[in-house]
C-alpha atoms as a PDB file:
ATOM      1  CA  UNK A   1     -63.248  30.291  16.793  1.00  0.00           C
ATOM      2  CA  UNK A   2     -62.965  32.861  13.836  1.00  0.00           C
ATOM      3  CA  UNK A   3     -62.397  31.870  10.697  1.00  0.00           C
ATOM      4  CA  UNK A   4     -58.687  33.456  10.531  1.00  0.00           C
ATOM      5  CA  UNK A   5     -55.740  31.717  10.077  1.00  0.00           C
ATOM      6  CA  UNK A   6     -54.691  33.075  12.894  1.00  0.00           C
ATOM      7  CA  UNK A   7     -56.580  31.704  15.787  1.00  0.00           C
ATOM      8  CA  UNK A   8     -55.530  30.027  18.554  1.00  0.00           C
ATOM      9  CA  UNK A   9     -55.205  26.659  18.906  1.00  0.00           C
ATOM     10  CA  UNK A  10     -58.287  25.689  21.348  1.00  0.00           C
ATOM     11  CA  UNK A  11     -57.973  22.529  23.824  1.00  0.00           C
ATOM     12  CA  UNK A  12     -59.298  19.301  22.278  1.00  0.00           C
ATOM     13  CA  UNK A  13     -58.171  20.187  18.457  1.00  0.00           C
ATOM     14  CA  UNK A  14     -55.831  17.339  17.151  1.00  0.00           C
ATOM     15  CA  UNK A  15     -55.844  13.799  17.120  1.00  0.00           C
ATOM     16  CA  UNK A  16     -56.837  12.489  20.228  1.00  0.00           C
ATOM     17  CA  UNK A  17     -58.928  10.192  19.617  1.00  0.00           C
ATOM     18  CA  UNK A  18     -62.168  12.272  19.700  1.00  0.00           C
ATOM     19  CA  UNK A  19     -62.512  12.440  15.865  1.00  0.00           C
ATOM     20  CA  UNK A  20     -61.803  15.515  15.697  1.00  0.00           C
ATOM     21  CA  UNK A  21     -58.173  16.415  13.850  1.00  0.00           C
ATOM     22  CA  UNK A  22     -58.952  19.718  13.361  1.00  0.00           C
ATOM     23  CA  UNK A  23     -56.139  19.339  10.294  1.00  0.00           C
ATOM     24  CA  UNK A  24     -53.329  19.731  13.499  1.00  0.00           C
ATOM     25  CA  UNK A  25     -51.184  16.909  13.963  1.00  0.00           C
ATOM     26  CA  UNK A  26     -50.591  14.906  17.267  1.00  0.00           C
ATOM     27  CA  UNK A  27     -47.074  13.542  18.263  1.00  0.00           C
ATOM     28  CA  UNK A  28     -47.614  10.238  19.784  1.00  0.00           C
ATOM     29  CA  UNK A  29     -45.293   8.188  21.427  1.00  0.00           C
ATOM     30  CA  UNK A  30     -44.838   5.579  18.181  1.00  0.00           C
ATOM     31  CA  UNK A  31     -44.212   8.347  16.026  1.00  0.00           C
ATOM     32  CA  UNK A  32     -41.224   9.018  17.899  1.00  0.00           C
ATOM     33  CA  UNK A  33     -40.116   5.129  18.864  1.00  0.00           C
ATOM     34  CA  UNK A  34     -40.546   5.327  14.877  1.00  0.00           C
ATOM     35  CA  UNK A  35     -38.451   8.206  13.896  1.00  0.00           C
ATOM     36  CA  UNK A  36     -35.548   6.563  16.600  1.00  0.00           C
ATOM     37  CA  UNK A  37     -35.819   3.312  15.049  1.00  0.00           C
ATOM     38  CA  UNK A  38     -34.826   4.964  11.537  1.00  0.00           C
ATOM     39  CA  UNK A  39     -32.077   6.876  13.003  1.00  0.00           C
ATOM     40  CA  UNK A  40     -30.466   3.740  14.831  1.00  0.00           C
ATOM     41  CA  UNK A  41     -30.962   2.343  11.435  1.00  0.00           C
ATOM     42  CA  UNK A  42     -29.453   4.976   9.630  1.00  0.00           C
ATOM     43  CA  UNK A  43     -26.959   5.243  11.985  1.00  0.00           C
ATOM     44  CA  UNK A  44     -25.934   1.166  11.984  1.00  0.00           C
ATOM     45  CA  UNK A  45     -26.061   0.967   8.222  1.00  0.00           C
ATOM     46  CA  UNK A  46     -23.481   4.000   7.721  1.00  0.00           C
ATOM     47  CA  UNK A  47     -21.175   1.458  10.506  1.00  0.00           C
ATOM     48  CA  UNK A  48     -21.979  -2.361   8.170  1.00  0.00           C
ATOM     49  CA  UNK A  49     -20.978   0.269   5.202  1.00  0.00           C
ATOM     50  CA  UNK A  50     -18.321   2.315   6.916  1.00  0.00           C
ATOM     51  CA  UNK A  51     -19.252   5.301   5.616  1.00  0.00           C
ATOM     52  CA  UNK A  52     -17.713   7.372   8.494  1.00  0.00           C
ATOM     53  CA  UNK A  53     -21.333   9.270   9.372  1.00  0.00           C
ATOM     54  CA  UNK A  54     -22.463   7.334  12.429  1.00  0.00           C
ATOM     55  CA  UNK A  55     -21.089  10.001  14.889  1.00  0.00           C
ATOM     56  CA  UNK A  56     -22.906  13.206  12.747  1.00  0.00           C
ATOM     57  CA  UNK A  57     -26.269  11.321  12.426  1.00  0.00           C
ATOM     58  CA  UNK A  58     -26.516  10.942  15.859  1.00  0.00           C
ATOM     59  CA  UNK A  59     -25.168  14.580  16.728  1.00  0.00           C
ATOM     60  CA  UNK A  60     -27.523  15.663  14.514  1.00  0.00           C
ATOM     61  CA  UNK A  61     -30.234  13.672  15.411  1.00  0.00           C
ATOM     62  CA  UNK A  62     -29.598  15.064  19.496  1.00  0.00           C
ATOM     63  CA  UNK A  63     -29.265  18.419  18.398  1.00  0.00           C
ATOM     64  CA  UNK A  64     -33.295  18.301  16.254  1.00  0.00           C
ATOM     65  CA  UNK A  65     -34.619  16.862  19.178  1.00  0.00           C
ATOM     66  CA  UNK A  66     -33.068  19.874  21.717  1.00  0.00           C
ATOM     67  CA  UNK A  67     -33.521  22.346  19.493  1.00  0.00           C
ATOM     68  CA  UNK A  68     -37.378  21.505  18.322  1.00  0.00           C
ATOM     69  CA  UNK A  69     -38.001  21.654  21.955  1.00  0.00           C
ATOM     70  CA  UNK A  70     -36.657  24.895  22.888  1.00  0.00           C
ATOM     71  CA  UNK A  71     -38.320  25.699  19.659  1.00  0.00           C
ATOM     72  CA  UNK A  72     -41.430  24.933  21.123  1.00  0.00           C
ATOM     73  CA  UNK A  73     -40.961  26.794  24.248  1.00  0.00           C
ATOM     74  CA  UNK A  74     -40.277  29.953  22.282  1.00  0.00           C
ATOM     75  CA  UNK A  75     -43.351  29.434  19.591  1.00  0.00           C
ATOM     76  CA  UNK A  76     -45.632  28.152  21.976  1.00  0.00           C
ATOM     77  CA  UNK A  77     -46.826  31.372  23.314  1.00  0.00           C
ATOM     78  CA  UNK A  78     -46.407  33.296  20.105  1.00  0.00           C
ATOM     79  CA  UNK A  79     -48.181  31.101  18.411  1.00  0.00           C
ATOM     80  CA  UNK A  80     -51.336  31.008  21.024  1.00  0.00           C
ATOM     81  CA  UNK A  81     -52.190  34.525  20.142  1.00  0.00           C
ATOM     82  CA  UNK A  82     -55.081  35.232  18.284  1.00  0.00           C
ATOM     83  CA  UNK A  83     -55.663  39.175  18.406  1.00  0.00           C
ATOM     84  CA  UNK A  84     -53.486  40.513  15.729  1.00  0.00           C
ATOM     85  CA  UNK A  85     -50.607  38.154  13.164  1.00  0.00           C
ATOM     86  CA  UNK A  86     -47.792  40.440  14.195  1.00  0.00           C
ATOM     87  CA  UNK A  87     -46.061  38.311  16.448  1.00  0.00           C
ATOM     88  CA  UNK A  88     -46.202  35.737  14.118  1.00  0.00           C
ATOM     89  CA  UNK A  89     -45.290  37.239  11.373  1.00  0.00           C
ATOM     90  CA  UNK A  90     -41.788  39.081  13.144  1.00  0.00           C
ATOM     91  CA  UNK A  91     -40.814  35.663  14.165  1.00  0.00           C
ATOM     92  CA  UNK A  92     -41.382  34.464  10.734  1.00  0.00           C
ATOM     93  CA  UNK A  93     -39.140  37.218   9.783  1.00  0.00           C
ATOM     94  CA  UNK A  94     -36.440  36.277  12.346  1.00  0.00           C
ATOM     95  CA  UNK A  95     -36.695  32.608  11.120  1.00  0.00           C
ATOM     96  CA  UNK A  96     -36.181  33.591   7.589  1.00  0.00           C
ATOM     97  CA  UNK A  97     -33.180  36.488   8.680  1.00  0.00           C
ATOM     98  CA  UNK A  98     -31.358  33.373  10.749  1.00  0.00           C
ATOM     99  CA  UNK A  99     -31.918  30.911   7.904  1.00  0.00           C
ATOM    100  CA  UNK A 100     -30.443  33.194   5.311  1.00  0.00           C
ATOM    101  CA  UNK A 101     -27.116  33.770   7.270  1.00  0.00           C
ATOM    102  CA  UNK A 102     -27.075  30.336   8.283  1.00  0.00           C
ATOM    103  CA  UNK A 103     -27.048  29.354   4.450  1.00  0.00           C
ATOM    104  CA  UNK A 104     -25.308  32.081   3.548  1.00  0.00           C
ATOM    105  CA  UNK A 105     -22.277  32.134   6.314  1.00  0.00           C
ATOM    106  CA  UNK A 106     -21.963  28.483   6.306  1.00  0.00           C
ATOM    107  CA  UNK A 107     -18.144  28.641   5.593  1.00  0.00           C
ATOM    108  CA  UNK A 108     -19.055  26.150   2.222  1.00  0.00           C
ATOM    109  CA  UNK A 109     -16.590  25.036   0.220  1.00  0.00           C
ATOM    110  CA  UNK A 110     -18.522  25.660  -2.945  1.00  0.00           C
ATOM    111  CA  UNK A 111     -20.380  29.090  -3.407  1.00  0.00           C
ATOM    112  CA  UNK A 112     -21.410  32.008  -5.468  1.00  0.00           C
ATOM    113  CA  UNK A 113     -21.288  35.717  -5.256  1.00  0.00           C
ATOM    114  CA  UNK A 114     -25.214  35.955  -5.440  1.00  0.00           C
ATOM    115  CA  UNK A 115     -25.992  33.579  -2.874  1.00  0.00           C
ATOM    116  CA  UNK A 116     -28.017  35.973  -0.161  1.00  0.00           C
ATOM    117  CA  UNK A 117     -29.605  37.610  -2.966  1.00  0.00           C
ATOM    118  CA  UNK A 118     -31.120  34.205  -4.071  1.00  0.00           C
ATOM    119  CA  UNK A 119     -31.646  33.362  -0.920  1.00  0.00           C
ATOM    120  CA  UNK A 120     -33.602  36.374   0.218  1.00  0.00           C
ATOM    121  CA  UNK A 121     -35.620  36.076  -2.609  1.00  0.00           C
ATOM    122  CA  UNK A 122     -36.597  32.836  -2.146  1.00  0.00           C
ATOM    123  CA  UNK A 123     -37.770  33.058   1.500  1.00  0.00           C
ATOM    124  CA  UNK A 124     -38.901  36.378   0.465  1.00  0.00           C
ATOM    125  CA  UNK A 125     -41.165  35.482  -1.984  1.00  0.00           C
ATOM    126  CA  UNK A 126     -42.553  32.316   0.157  1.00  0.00           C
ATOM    127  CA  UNK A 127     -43.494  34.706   2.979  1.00  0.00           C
ATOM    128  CA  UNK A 128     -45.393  36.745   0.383  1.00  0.00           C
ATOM    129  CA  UNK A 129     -46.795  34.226  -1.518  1.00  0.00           C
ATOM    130  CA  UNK A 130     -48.223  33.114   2.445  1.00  0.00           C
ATOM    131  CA  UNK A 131     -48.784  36.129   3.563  1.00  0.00           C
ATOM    132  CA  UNK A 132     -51.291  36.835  -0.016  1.00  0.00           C
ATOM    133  CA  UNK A 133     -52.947  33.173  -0.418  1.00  0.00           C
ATOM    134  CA  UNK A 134     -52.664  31.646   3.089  1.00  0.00           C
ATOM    135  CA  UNK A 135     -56.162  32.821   3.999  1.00  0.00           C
ATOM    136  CA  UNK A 136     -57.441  31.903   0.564  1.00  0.00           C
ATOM    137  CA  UNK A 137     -55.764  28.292   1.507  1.00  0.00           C
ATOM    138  CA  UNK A 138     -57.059  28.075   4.717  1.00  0.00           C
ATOM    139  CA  UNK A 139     -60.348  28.667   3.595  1.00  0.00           C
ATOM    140  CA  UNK A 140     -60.180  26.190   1.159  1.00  0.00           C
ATOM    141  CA  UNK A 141     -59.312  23.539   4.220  1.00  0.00           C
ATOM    142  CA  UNK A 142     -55.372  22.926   1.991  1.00  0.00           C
END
Protein backbone atom coordinates (compact mmCIF):
# COMPACT_ATOMS: atom_id res chain seq x y z
CA UNK A 1 0.00 0.00 0.00
CA UNK A 2 1.05 3.74 -0.57
CA UNK A 3 1.03 5.97 1.92
CA UNK A 4 -2.05 8.10 0.41
CA UNK A 5 -5.13 8.58 1.90
CA UNK A 6 -6.47 7.32 -0.84
CA UNK A 7 -5.71 3.70 -1.12
CA UNK A 8 -7.75 0.98 -1.29
CA UNK A 9 -8.94 -0.85 1.31
CA UNK A 10 -6.85 -4.31 1.02
CA UNK A 11 -8.48 -7.76 2.31
CA UNK A 12 -7.63 -8.54 5.94
CA UNK A 13 -7.57 -4.66 7.19
CA UNK A 14 -10.13 -4.24 10.11
CA UNK A 15 -10.95 -5.97 13.09
CA UNK A 16 -11.06 -9.44 12.58
CA UNK A 17 -9.49 -10.77 14.98
CA UNK A 18 -5.97 -10.87 13.43
CA UNK A 19 -4.69 -7.81 15.39
CA UNK A 20 -4.59 -5.93 12.86
CA UNK A 21 -7.35 -2.81 12.84
CA UNK A 22 -5.72 -1.04 10.40
CA UNK A 23 -7.73 2.17 12.18
CA UNK A 24 -11.05 0.70 9.91
CA UNK A 25 -13.85 -0.36 11.86
CA UNK A 26 -15.67 -3.81 11.71
CA UNK A 27 -19.54 -4.14 12.05
CA UNK A 28 -20.18 -7.17 14.04
CA UNK A 29 -23.24 -8.74 14.69
CA UNK A 30 -23.51 -7.26 18.60
CA UNK A 31 -22.93 -3.96 17.41
CA UNK A 32 -26.03 -4.15 15.62
CA UNK A 33 -28.23 -6.49 18.27
CA UNK A 34 -26.82 -3.32 20.30
CA UNK A 35 -27.88 -0.42 18.27
CA UNK A 36 -31.65 -2.45 17.96
CA UNK A 37 -31.79 -2.90 21.55
CA UNK A 38 -31.50 1.07 22.00
CA UNK A 39 -33.98 1.74 19.40
CA UNK A 40 -36.68 -0.75 20.92
CA UNK A 41 -35.73 1.13 23.97
CA UNK A 42 -36.10 4.38 22.63
CA UNK A 43 -38.95 3.43 20.95
CA UNK A 44 -40.87 1.76 24.29
CA UNK A 45 -39.90 4.65 26.50
CA UNK A 46 -41.49 7.39 24.05
CA UNK A 47 -44.93 4.65 24.50
CA UNK A 48 -44.52 4.39 29.02
CA UNK A 49 -44.13 8.41 28.36
CA UNK A 50 -46.56 8.91 25.52
CA UNK A 51 -44.67 11.12 23.80
CA UNK A 52 -46.32 10.33 20.39
CA UNK A 53 -42.67 9.37 18.59
CA UNK A 54 -42.79 5.58 18.63
CA UNK A 55 -44.04 5.36 14.97
CA UNK A 56 -41.06 8.07 13.58
CA UNK A 57 -38.26 6.30 15.57
CA UNK A 58 -38.94 3.27 14.05
CA UNK A 59 -39.56 4.80 10.43
CA UNK A 60 -36.56 6.35 10.90
CA UNK A 61 -34.69 3.75 12.27
CA UNK A 62 -35.94 1.36 8.85
CA UNK A 63 -35.19 4.01 6.61
CA UNK A 64 -30.91 4.35 8.16
CA UNK A 65 -30.71 0.85 7.88
CA UNK A 66 -32.06 0.80 3.87
CA UNK A 67 -30.52 3.66 3.04
CA UNK A 68 -26.81 2.93 4.65
CA UNK A 69 -27.05 -0.13 2.61
CA UNK A 70 -27.78 1.16 -0.71
CA UNK A 71 -25.25 3.61 0.49
CA UNK A 72 -22.85 1.03 0.56
CA UNK A 73 -23.60 -0.41 -2.73
CA UNK A 74 -23.03 2.95 -4.36
CA UNK A 75 -19.61 3.85 -2.24
CA UNK A 76 -18.34 0.55 -2.29
CA UNK A 77 -16.77 0.67 -5.63
CA UNK A 78 -15.94 4.34 -5.53
CA UNK A 79 -14.39 4.04 -2.65
CA UNK A 80 -12.06 0.86 -3.76
CA UNK A 81 -10.22 3.02 -6.16
CA UNK A 82 -6.88 3.92 -5.54
CA UNK A 83 -5.43 5.57 -8.86
CA UNK A 84 -6.52 9.10 -8.69
CA UNK A 85 -9.18 10.95 -5.53
CA UNK A 86 -11.54 12.17 -8.21
CA UNK A 87 -14.21 9.87 -7.77
CA UNK A 88 -14.13 10.44 -4.34
CA UNK A 89 -13.98 13.69 -4.18
CA UNK A 90 -17.26 14.32 -6.93
CA UNK A 91 -19.23 12.13 -4.70
CA UNK A 92 -18.16 14.12 -1.79
CA UNK A 93 -19.39 16.98 -3.74
CA UNK A 94 -22.77 15.33 -4.54
CA UNK A 95 -23.10 14.43 -0.79
CA UNK A 96 -22.51 17.93 0.27
CA UNK A 97 -24.92 19.46 -2.97
CA UNK A 98 -27.86 16.86 -1.61
CA UNK A 99 -27.24 17.75 2.03
CA UNK A 100 -27.47 21.45 1.42
CA UNK A 101 -30.93 21.25 -0.37
CA UNK A 102 -32.02 18.75 1.96
CA UNK A 103 -31.36 21.36 4.85
CA UNK A 104 -32.14 24.01 2.93
CA UNK A 105 -35.65 22.80 1.17
CA UNK A 106 -36.80 21.11 4.21
CA UNK A 107 -40.19 23.01 4.19
CA UNK A 108 -39.12 24.20 8.17
CA UNK A 109 -41.22 26.07 10.00
CA UNK A 110 -38.50 28.30 11.34
CA UNK A 111 -35.83 29.75 8.85
CA UNK A 112 -33.68 32.51 7.60
CA UNK A 113 -32.97 34.21 4.37
CA UNK A 114 -29.17 33.19 4.56
CA UNK A 115 -29.61 29.69 5.21
CA UNK A 116 -27.79 28.03 1.88
CA UNK A 117 -25.23 30.57 2.15
CA UNK A 118 -24.35 29.28 5.71
CA UNK A 119 -24.80 26.16 4.74
CA UNK A 120 -22.52 26.08 1.75
CA UNK A 121 -20.01 27.55 3.67
CA UNK A 122 -19.97 25.26 6.21
CA UNK A 123 -19.69 22.05 4.13
CA UNK A 124 -17.59 24.15 1.99
CA UNK A 125 -15.08 24.94 4.23
CA UNK A 126 -15.03 21.19 5.82
CA UNK A 127 -14.26 19.79 2.36
CA UNK A 128 -11.37 22.26 2.20
CA UNK A 129 -10.19 22.09 5.44
CA UNK A 130 -10.05 17.88 4.33
CA UNK A 131 -9.08 18.29 1.24
CA UNK A 132 -5.70 20.69 2.77
CA UNK A 133 -4.91 18.67 6.17
CA UNK A 134 -6.37 15.18 5.53
CA UNK A 135 -3.02 13.88 4.30
CA UNK A 136 -1.21 15.78 7.03
CA UNK A 137 -3.87 13.79 9.42
CA UNK A 138 -3.47 10.67 7.95
CA UNK A 139 0.04 10.78 8.30
CA UNK A 140 -0.12 11.58 11.69
CA UNK A 141 -2.30 8.09 12.18
CA UNK A 142 -5.62 10.88 13.62
Amino acid sequence: MTDSPFTAVQAGDGIDGDGDSGGIPYLTSQNVLLSSILILSAATLSTALNLHLTTRILIAATRCVLQLHMLSHILGPVLRTDTTPWPVLGMTTAFLVLGLLEAVGNNAKYTFWGMPGVVGVAMGSAMVMHLAFGRYLYLCGI
